[in-house]
N, C-alpha and C. Protein backbone atom coordinates (compact mmCIF):
# COMPACT_ATOMS: atom_id res chain seq x y z
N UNK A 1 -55.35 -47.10 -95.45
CA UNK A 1 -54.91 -48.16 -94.56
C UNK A 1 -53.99 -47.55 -93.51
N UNK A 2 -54.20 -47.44 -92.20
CA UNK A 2 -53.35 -47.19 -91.44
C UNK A 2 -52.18 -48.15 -90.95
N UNK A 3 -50.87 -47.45 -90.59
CA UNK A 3 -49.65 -48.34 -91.37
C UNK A 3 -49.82 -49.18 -89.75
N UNK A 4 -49.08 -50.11 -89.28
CA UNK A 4 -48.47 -50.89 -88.31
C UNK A 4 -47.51 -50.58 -87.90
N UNK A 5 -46.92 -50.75 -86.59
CA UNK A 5 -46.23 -50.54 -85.95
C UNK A 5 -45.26 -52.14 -86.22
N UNK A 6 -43.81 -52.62 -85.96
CA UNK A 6 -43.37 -53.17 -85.74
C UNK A 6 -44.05 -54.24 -85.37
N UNK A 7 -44.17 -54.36 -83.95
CA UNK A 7 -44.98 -55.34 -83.25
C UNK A 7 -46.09 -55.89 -83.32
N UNK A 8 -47.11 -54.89 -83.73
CA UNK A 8 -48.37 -55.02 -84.74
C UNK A 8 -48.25 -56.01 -86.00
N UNK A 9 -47.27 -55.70 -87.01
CA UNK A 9 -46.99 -56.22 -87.83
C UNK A 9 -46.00 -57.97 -87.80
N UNK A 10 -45.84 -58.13 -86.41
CA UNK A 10 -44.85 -59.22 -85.51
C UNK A 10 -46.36 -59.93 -85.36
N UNK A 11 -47.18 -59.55 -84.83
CA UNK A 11 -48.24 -60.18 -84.78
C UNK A 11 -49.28 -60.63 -85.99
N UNK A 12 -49.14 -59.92 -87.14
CA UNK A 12 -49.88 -59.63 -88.49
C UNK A 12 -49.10 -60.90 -89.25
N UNK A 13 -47.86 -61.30 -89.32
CA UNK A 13 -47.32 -62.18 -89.36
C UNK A 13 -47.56 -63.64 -89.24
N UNK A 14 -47.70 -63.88 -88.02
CA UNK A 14 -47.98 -64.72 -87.20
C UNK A 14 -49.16 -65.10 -87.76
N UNK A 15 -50.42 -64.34 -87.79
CA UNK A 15 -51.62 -64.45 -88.19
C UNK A 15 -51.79 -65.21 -89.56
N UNK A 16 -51.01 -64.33 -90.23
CA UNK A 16 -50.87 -64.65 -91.81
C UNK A 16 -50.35 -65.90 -92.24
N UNK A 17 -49.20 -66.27 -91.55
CA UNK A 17 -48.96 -68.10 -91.09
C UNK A 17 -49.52 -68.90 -91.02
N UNK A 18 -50.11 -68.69 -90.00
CA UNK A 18 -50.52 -69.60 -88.87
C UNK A 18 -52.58 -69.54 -89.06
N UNK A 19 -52.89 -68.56 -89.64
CA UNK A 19 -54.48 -68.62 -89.65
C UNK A 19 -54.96 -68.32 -88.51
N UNK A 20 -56.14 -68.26 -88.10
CA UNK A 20 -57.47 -68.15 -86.99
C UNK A 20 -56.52 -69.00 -85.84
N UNK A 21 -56.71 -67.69 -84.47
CA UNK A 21 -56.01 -68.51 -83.28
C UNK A 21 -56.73 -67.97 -81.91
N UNK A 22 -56.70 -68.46 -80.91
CA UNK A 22 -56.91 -67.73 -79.13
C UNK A 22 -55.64 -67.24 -79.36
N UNK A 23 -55.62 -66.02 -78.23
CA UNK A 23 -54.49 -65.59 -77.89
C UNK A 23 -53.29 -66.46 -77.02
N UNK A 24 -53.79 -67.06 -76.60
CA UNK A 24 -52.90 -67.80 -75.88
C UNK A 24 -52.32 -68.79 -77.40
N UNK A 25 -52.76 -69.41 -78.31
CA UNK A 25 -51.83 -69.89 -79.01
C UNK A 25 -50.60 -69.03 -79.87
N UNK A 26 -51.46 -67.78 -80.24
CA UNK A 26 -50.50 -66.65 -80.47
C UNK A 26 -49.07 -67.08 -79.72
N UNK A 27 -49.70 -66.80 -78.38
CA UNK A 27 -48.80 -66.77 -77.73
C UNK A 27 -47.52 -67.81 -77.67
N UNK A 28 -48.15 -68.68 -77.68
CA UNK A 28 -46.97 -70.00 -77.81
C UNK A 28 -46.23 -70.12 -78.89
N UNK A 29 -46.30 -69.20 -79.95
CA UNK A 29 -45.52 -69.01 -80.91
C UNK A 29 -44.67 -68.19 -81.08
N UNK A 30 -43.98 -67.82 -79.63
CA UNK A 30 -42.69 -66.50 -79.23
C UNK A 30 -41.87 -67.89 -78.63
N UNK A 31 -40.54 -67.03 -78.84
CA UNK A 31 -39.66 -67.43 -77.99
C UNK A 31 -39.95 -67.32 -76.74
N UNK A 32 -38.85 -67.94 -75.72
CA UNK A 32 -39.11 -67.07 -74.32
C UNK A 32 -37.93 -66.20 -74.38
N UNK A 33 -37.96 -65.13 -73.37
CA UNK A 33 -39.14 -65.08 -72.67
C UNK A 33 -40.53 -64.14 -73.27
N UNK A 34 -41.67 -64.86 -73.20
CA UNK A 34 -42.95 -64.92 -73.84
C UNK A 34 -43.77 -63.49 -73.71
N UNK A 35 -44.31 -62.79 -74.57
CA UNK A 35 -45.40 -61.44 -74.10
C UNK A 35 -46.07 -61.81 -73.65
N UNK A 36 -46.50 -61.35 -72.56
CA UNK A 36 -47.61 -61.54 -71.77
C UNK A 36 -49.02 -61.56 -72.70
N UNK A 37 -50.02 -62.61 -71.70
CA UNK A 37 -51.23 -62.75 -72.67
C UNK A 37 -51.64 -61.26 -72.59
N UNK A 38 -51.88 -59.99 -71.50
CA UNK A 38 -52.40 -59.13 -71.74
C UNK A 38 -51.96 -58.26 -72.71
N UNK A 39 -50.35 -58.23 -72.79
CA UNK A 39 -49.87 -57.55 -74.03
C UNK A 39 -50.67 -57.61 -75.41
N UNK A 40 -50.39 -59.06 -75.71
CA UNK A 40 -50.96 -59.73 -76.81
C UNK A 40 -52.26 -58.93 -77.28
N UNK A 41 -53.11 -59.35 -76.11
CA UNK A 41 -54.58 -59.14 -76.33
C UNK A 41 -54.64 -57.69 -76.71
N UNK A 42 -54.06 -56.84 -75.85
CA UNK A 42 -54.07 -55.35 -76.27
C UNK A 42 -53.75 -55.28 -77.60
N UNK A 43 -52.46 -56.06 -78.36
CA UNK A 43 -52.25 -55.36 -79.64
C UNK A 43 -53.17 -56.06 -80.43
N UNK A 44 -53.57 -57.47 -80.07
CA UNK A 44 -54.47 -57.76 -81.32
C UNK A 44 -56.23 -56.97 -81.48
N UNK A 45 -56.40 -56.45 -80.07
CA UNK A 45 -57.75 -55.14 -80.12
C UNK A 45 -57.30 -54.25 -80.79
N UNK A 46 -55.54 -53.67 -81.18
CA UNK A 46 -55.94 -52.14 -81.33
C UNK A 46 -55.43 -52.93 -83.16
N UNK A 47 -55.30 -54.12 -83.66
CA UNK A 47 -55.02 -54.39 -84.87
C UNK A 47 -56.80 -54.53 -85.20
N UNK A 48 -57.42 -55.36 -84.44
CA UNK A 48 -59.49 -55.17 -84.45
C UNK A 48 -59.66 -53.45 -85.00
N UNK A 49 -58.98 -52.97 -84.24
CA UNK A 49 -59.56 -51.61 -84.98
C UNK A 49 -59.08 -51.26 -85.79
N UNK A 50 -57.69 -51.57 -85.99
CA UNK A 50 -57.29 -50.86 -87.62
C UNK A 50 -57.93 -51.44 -88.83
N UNK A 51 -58.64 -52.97 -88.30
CA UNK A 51 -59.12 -53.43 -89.85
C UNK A 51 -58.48 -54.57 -90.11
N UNK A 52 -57.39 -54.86 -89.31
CA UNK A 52 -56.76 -56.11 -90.05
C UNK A 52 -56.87 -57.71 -89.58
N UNK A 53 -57.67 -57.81 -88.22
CA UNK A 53 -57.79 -58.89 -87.54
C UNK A 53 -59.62 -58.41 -87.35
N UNK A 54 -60.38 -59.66 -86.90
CA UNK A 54 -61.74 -59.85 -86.64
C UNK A 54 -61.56 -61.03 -85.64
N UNK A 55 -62.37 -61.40 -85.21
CA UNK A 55 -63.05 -62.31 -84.24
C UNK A 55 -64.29 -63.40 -84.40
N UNK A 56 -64.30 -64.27 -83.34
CA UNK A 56 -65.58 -65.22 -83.51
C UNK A 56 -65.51 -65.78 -82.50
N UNK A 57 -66.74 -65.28 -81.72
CA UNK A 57 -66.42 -65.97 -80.51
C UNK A 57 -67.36 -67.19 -80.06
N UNK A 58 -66.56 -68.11 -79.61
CA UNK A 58 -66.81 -69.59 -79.51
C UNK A 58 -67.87 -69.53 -77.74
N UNK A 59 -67.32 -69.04 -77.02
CA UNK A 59 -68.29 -68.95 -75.90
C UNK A 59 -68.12 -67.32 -75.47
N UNK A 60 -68.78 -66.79 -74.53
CA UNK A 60 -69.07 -65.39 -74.23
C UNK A 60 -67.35 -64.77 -73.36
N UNK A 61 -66.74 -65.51 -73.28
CA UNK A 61 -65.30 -65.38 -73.03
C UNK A 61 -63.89 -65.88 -73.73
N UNK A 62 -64.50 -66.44 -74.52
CA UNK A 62 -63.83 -67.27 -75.84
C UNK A 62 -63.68 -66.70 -76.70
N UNK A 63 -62.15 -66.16 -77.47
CA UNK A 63 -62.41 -65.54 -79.26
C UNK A 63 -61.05 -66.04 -79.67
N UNK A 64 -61.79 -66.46 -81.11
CA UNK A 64 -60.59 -66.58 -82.03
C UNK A 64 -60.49 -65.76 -82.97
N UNK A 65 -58.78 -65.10 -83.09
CA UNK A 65 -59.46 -64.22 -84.07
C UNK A 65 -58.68 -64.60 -85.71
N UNK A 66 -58.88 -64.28 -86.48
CA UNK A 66 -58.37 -63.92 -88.13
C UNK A 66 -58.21 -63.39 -88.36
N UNK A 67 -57.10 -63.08 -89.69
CA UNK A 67 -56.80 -61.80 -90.48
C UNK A 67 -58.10 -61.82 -91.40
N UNK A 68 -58.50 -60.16 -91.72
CA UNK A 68 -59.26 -60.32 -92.58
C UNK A 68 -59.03 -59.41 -94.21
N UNK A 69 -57.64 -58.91 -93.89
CA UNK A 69 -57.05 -58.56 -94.92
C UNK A 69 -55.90 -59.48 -95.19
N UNK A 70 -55.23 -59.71 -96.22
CA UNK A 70 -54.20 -60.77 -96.58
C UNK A 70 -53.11 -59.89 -96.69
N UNK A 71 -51.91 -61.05 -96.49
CA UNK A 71 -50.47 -60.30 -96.99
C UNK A 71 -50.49 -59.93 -97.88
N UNK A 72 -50.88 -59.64 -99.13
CA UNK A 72 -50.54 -58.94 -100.32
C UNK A 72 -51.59 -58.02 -100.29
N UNK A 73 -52.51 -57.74 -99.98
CA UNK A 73 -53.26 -56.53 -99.86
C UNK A 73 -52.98 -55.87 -98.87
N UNK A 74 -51.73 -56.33 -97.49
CA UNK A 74 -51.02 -55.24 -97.06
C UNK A 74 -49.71 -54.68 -97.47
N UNK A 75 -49.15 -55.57 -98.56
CA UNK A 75 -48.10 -54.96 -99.27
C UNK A 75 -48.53 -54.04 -100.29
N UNK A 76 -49.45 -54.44 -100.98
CA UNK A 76 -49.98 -53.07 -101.82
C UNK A 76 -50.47 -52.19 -101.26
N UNK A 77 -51.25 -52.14 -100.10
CA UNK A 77 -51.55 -51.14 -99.48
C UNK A 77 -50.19 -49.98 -99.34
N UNK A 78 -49.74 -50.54 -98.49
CA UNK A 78 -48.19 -50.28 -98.07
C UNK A 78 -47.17 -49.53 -99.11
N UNK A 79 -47.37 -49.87 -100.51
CA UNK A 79 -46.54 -49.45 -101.18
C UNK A 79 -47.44 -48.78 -102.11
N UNK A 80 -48.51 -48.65 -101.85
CA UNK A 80 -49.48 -47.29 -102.46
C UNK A 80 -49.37 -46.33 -101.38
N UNK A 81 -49.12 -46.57 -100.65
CA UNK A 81 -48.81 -45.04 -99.42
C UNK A 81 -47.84 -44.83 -99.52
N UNK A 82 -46.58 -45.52 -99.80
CA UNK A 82 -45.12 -44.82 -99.89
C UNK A 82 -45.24 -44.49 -101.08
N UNK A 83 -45.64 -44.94 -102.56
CA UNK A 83 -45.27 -43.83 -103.27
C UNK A 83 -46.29 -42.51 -103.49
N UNK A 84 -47.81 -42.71 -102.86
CA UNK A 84 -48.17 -41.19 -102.69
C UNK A 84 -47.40 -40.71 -102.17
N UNK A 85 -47.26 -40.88 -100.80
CA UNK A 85 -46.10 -40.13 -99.82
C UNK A 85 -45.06 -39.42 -100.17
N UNK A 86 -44.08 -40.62 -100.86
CA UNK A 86 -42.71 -39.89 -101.20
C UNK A 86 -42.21 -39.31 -102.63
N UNK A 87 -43.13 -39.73 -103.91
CA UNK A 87 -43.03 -39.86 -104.88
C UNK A 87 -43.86 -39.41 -106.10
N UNK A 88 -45.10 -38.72 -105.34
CA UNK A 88 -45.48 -37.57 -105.72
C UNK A 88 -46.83 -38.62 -106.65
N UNK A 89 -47.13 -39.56 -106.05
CA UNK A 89 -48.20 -40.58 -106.80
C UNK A 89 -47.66 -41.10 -107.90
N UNK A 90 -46.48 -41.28 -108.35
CA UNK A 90 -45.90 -41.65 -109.40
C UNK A 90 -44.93 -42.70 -109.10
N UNK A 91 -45.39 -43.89 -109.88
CA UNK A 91 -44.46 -44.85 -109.88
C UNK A 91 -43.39 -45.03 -111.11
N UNK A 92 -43.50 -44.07 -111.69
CA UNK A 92 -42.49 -43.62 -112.52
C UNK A 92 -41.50 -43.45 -111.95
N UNK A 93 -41.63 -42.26 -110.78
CA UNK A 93 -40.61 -41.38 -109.98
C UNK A 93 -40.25 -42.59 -109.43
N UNK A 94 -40.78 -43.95 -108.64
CA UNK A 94 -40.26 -44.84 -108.15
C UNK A 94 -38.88 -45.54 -108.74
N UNK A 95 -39.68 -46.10 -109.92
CA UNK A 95 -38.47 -46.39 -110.96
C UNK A 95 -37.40 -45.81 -110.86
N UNK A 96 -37.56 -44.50 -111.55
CA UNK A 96 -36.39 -43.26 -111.89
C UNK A 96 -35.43 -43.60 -110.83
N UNK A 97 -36.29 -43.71 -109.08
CA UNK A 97 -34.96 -43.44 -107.92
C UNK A 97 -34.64 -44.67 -108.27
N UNK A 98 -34.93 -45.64 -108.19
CA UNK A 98 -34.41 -47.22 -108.17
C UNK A 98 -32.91 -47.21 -109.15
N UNK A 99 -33.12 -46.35 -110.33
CA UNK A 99 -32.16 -46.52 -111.12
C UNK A 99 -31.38 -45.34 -111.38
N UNK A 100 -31.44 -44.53 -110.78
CA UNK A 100 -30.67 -43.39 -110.25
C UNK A 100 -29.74 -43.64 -109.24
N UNK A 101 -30.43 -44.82 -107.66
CA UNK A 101 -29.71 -44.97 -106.97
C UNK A 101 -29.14 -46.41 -107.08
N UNK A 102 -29.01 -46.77 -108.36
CA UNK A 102 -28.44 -48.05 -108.23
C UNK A 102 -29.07 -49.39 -108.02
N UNK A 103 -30.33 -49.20 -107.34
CA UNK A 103 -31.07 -50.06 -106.62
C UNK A 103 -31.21 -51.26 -107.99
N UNK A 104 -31.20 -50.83 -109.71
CA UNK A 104 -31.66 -51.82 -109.99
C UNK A 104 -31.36 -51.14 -111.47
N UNK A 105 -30.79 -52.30 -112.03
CA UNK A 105 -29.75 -51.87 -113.18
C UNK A 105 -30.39 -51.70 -114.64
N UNK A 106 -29.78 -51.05 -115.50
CA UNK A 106 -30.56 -51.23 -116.82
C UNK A 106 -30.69 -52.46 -117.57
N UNK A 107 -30.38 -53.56 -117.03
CA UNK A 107 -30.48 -55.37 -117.39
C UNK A 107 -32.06 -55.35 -116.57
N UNK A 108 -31.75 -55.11 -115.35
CA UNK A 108 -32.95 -55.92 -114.79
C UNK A 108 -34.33 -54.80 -115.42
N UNK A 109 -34.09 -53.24 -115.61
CA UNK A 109 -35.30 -52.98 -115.87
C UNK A 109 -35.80 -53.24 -116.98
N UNK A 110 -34.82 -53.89 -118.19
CA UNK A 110 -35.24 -54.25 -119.47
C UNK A 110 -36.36 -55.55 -119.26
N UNK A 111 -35.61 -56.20 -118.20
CA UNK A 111 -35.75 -57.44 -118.07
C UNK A 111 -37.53 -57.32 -117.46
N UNK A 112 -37.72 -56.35 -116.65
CA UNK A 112 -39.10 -55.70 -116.21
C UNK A 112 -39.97 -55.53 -116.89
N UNK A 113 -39.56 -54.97 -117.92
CA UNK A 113 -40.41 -54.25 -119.58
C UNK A 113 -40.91 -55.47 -119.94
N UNK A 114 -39.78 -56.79 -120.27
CA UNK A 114 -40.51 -57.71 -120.81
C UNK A 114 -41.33 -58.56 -120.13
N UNK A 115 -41.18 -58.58 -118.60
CA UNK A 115 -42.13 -59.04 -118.19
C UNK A 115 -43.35 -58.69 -117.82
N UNK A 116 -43.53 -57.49 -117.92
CA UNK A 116 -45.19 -56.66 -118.10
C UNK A 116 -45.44 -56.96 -119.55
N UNK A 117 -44.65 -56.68 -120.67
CA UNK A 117 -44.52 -57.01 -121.97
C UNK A 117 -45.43 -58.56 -121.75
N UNK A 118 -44.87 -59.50 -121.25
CA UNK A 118 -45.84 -61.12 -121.18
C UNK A 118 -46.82 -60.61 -120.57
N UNK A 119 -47.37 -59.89 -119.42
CA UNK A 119 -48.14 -60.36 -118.67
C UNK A 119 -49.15 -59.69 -119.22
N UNK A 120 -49.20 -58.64 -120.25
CA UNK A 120 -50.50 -57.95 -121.12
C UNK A 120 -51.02 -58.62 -122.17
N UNK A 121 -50.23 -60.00 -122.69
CA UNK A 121 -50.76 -60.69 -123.75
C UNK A 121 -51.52 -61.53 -123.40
């Protein structure tokens, strides 16, 4: 999965909300002052190519487009590349830092155990 940029992901958002849209409704869902429709359109083509938005077009100048991957299959995506990346494919090693650096105490990881503990029965 290639990762997103900020803004990419500002838009991936939106999508994930809001469902199948024209760009121009995209659009009406910024503050002002507003990205331009060509902005828009550019990032939601170069999100068409990463895989994460598609199209349907209603007349030969007309498209609406959709996500066609979901938020949680870009969070797992996402956090299967950071721990190949940083952690050596091991979500062990994940753990370990979490509770090495504090991130998450020996209550809550007990508390973890038992809830994989339920979710295998």
């Amino acid at each position: 999965m290639k990762p997103l940029t900020v803004k990419e992901e500002e838009i991936m958002n939106r999508y994930w909300e809001h469902g199948e849209m024209h760009i121009r409704e995209l659009q009406a869902l910024y503050d002002d002052p507003k990205p331009h429709v060509n902005t828009l359109s550019t990032l939601v083509h170069i999100l068409e190519d990463k895989g994460f938005l598609s199209h349907k077009a209603l007349t030969p100048r007309c498209y609406k487009y959709y996500p066609v991957l979901s938020r949680d299959d870009y969070r797992r995506g996402t956090l299967r590349n950071v721990v190949n990346k940083f952690f050596g494919r091991s979500y062990l090693n994940v753990v370990s830092a979490l509770v090495k650096d504090e991130k998450i105490s020996v209550d809550e990881l007990r508390e973890l155990i038992e809830r994989i503990g339920e979710n295998k029965k």
